[in-house]
Protein backbone atom coordinates (compact mmCIF):
# COMPACT_ATOMS: atom_id res chain seq x y z
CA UNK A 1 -62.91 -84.89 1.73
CA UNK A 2 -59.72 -86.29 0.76
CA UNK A 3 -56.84 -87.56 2.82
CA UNK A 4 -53.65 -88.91 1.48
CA UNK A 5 -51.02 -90.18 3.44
CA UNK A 6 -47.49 -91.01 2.47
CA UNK A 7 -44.77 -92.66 4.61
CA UNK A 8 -41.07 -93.83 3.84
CA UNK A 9 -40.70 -97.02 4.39
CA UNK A 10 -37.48 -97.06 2.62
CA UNK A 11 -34.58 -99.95 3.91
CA UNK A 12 -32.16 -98.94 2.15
CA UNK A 13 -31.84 -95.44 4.27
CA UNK A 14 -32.58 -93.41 1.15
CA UNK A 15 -34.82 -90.23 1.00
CA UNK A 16 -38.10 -90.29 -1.37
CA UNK A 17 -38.80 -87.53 -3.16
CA UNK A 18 -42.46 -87.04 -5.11
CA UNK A 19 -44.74 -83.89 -6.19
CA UNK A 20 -48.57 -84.89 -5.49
CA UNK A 21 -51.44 -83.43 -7.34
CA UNK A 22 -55.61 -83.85 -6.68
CA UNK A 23 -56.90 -83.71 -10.04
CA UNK A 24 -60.50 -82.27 -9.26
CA UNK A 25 -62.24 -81.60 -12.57
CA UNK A 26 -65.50 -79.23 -12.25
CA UNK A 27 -68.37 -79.23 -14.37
CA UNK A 28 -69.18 -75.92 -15.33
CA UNK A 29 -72.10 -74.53 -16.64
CA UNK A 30 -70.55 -72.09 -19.34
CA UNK A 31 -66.44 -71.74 -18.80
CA UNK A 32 -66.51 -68.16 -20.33
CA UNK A 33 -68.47 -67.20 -17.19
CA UNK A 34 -66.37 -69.03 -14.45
CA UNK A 35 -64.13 -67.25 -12.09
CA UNK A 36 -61.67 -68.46 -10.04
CA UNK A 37 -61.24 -66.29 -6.62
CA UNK A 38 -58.12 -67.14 -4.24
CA UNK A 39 -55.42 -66.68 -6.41
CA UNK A 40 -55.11 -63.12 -7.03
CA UNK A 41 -52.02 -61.22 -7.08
CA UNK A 42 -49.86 -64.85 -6.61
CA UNK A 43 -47.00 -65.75 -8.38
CA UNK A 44 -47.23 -68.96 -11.30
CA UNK A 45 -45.75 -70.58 -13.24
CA UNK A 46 -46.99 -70.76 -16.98
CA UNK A 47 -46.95 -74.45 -18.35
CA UNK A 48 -47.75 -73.10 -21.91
CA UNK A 49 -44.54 -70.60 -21.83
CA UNK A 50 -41.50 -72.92 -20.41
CA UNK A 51 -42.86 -73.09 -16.95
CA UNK A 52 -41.80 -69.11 -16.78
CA UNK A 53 -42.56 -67.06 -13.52
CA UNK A 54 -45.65 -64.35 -13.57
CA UNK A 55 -47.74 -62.55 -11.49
CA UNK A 56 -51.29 -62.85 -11.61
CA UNK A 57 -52.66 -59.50 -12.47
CA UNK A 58 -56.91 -58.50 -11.54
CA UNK A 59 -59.03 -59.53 -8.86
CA UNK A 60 -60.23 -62.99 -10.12
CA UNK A 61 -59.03 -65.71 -13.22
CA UNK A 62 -61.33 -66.00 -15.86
CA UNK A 63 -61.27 -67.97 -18.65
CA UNK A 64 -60.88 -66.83 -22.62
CA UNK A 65 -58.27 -69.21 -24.17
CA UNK A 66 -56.29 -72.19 -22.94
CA UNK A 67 -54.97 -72.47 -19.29
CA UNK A 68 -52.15 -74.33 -17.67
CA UNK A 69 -50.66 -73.01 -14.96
CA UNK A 70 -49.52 -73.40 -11.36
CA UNK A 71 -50.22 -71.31 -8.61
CA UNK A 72 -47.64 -71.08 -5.54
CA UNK A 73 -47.86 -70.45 -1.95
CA UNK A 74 -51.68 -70.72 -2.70
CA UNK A 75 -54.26 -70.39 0.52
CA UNK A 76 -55.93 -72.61 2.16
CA UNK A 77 -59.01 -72.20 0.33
CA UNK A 78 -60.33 -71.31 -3.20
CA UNK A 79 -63.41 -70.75 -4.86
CA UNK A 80 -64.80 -71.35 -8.44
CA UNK A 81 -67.68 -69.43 -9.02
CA UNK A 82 -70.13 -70.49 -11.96
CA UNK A 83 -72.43 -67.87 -12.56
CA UNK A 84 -74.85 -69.33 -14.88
CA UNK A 85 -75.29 -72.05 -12.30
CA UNK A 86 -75.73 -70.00 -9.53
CA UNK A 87 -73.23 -72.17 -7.63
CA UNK A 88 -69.60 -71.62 -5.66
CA UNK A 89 -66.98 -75.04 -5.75
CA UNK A 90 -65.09 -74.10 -2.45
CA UNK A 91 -61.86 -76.17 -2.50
CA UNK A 92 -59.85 -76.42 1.14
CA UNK A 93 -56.27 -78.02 1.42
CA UNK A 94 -53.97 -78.81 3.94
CA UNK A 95 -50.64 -79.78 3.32
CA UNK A 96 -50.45 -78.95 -0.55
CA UNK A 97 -48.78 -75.46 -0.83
CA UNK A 98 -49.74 -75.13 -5.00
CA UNK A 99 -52.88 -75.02 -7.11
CA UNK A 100 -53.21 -76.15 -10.63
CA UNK A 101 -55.93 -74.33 -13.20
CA UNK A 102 -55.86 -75.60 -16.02
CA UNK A 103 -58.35 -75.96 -19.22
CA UNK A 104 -57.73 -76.91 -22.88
CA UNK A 105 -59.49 -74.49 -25.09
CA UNK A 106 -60.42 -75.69 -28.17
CA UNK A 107 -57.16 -76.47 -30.36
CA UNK A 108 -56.41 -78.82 -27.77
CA UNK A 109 -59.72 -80.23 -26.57
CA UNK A 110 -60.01 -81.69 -30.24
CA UNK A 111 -56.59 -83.69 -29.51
CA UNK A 112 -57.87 -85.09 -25.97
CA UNK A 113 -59.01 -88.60 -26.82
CA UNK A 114 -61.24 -88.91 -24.21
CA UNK A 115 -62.62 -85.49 -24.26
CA UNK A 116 -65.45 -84.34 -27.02
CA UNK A 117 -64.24 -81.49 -29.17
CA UNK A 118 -67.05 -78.79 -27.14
CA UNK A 119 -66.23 -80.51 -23.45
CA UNK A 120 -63.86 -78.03 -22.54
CA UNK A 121 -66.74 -75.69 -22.30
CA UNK A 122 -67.88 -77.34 -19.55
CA UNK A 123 -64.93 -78.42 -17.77
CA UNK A 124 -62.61 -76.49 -15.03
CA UNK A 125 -59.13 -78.35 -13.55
CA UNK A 126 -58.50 -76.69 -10.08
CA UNK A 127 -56.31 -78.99 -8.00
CA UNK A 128 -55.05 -78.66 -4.53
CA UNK A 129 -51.03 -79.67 -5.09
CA UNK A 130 -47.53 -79.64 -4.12
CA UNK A 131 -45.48 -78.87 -7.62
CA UNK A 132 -42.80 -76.10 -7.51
CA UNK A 133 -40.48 -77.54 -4.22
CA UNK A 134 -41.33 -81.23 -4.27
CA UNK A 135 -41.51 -83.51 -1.02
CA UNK A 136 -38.48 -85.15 0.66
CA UNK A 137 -39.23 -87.76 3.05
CA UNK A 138 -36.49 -89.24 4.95
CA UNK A 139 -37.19 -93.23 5.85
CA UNK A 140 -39.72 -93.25 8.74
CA UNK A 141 -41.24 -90.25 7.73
CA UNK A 142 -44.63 -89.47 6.58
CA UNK A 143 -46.69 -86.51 4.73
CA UNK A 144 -50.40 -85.64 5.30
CA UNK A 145 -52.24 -83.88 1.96
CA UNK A 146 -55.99 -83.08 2.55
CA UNK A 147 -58.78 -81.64 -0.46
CA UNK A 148 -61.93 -81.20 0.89
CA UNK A 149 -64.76 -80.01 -1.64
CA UNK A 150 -68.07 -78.32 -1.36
CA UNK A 151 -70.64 -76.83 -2.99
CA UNK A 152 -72.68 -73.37 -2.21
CA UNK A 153 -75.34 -71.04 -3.98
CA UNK A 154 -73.01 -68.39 -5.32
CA UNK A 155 -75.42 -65.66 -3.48
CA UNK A 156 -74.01 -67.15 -0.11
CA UNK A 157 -70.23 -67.08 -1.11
CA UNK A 158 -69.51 -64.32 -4.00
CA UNK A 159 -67.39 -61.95 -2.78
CA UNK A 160 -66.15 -63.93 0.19
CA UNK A 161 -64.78 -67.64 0.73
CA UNK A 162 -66.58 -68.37 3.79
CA UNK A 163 -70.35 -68.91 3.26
CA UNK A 164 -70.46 -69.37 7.11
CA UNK A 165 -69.66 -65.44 7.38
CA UNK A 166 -72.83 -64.55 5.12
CA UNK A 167 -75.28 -65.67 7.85
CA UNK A 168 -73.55 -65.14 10.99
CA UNK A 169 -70.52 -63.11 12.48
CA UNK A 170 -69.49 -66.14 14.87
CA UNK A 171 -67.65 -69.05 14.22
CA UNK A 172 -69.84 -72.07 13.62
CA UNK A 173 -67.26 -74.84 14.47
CA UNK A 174 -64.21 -75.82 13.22
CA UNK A 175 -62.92 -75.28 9.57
């Protein structure tokens, strides 16, 4: 789990203003057979076409050429399933509204420095953010972001984002 904390501790009586990104990279197995379940039907912005409004359209992202783009109003939690693996990334957040997916492809993996031509195979951005309305904090003030990561078998989580719910109907403590 991550915790950031930001305060003002501006003088000067002047507002700060700053967007705040995770940036959780996942190793997949094969990234042709990862999907992405949390984000369906959500609005985004497009990185590789001006930052332009959609609508996500199906019941899960999957991957089959390069992705940048930002999910808004996101919920709290989000899962990356990696089938080959056998294994469910659940990502929770608190205070960051957005979600970034993003992967290379190719074309652009070979331009990465620090990234082997074939990496982006194995490689998933999903990161718990706040992007489209950035935060204002007035001097004094503070802001809380939280990321908290886990890892499942995908037999206890496809379908659903709680694993907790695939063994019992009762809560077992807090979120």
């Amino acid at each position: 789990m991550l915790t950031s904390r930001i305060r003002n501790t501006n003088t000067d009586g002047k507002s700060f203003t700053f967007t705040f990104a995770y940036h959780t990279y996942f190793h997949v197995t094969d990234i042709s057979e990862v999907r992405v379940e949390g984000l369906e039907t959500l609005d985004y912005l497009d990185n590789l076409k001006n930052r332009e409004r959609f609508t996500e359209q199906g019941d899960a992202i999957v991957f089959e050429s390069e992705v940048d783009k930002v999910y808004l109003s996101t919920p709290t939690k989000i899962a990356i399933l990696d089938h080959e693996r056998k294994r469910t990334f659940e990502l929770r957040k608190d205070g960051l509204p957005d979600a970034v997916v993003w992967n290379p492809w190719d074309k652009k993996a070979k331009a990465i420095t620090d990234l082997g031509d074939d990496e982006y195979k194995h490689m998933l951005c999903v990161e718990a953010a706040c992007v489209e309305k950035p935060i204002i904090l007035k001097p004094g003030e503070e802001w809380r972001g939280r990321q908290e990561l886990s890892a499942v078998p995908s037999s206890y989580c496809s379908g659903q984002l709680d694993p907790v719910g695939a063994f019992s109907s009762e809560e077992i403590g807090p979120a």
